[in-house]
C-alpha atoms as a PDB file:
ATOM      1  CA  UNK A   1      85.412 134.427  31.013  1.00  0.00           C
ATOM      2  CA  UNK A   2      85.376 135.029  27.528  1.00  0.00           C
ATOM      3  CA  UNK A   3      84.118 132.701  24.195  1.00  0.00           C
ATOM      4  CA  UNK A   4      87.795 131.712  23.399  1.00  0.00           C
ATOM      5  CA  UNK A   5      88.700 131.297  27.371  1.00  0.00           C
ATOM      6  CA  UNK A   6      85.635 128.645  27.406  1.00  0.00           C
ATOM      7  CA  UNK A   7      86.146 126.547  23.947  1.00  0.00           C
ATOM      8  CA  UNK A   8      89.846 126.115  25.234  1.00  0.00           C
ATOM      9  CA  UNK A   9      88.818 124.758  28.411  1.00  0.00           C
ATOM     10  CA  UNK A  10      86.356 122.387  26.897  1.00  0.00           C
ATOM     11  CA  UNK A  11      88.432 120.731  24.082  1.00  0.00           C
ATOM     12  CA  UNK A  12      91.831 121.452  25.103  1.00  0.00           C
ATOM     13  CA  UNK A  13      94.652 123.014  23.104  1.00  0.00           C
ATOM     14  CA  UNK A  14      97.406 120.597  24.229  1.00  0.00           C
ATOM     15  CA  UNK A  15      99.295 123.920  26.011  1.00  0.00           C
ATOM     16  CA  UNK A  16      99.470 124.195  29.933  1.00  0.00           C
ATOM     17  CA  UNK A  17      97.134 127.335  30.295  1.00  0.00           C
ATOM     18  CA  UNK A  18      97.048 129.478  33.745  1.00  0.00           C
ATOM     19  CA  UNK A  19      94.417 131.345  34.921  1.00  0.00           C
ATOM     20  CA  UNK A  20      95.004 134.999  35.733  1.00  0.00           C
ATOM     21  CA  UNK A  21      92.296 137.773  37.350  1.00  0.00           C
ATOM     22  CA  UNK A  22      92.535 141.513  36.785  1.00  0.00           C
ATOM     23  CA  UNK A  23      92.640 143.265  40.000  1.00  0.00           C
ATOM     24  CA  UNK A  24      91.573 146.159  38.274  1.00  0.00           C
ATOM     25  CA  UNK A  25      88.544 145.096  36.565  1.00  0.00           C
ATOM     26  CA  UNK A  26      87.838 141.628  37.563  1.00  0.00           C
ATOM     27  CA  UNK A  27      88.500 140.249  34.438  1.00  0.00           C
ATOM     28  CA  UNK A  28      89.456 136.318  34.249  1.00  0.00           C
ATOM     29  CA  UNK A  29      91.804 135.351  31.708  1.00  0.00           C
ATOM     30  CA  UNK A  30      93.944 132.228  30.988  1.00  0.00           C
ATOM     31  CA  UNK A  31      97.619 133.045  29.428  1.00  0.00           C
ATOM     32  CA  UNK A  32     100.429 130.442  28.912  1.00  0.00           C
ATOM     33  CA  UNK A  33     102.722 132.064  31.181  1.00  0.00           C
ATOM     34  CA  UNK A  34     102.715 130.471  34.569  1.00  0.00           C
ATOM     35  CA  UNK A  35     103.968 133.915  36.390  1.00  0.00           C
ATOM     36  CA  UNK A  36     102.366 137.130  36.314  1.00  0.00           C
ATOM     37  CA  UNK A  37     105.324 138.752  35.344  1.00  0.00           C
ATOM     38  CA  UNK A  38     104.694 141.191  32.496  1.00  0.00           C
ATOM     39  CA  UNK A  39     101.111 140.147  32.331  1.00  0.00           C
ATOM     40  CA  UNK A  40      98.591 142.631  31.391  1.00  0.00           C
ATOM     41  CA  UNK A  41      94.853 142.888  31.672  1.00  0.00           C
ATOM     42  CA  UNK A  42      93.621 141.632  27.687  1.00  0.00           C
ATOM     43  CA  UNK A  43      90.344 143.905  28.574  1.00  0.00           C
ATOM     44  CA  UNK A  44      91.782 146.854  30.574  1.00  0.00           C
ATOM     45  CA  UNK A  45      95.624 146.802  30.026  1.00  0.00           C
ATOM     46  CA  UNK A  46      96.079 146.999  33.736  1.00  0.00           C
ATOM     47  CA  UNK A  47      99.368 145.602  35.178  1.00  0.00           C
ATOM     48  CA  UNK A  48      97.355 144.682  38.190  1.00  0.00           C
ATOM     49  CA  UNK A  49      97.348 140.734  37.583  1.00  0.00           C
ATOM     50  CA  UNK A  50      97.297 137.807  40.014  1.00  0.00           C
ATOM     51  CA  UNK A  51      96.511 134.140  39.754  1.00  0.00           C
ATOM     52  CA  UNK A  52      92.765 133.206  40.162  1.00  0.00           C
ATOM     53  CA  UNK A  53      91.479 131.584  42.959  1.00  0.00           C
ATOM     54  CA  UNK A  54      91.322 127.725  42.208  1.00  0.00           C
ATOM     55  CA  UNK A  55      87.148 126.728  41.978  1.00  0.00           C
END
């Protein structure tokens, strides 16, 4: 999870944010976009993107 990633979770934006995981390169990743539908990987640009598992 990345700098930005944790900030947002702690103080909130006000948005609905999902969390997404890279099948590719296990990258964790939270996007607006509630469907993985044209998601990318922000580290690898790999289309291989499903929601993370809920901790």
């Amino acid at each position: 999870m990345g700098v930005l990633d944790t900030v947002s979770e702690l103080f909130g934006s006000g948005d609905q944010h999902y969390r997404f995981r890279c099948d590719d390169c296990g990258t964790e990743f939270a996007q607006r976009a509630a469907t993985v539908e044209d998601l990318t990987c922000p580290e690898c640009g790999a289309g291989a993107v499903r929601p993370a598992e809920a901790a």
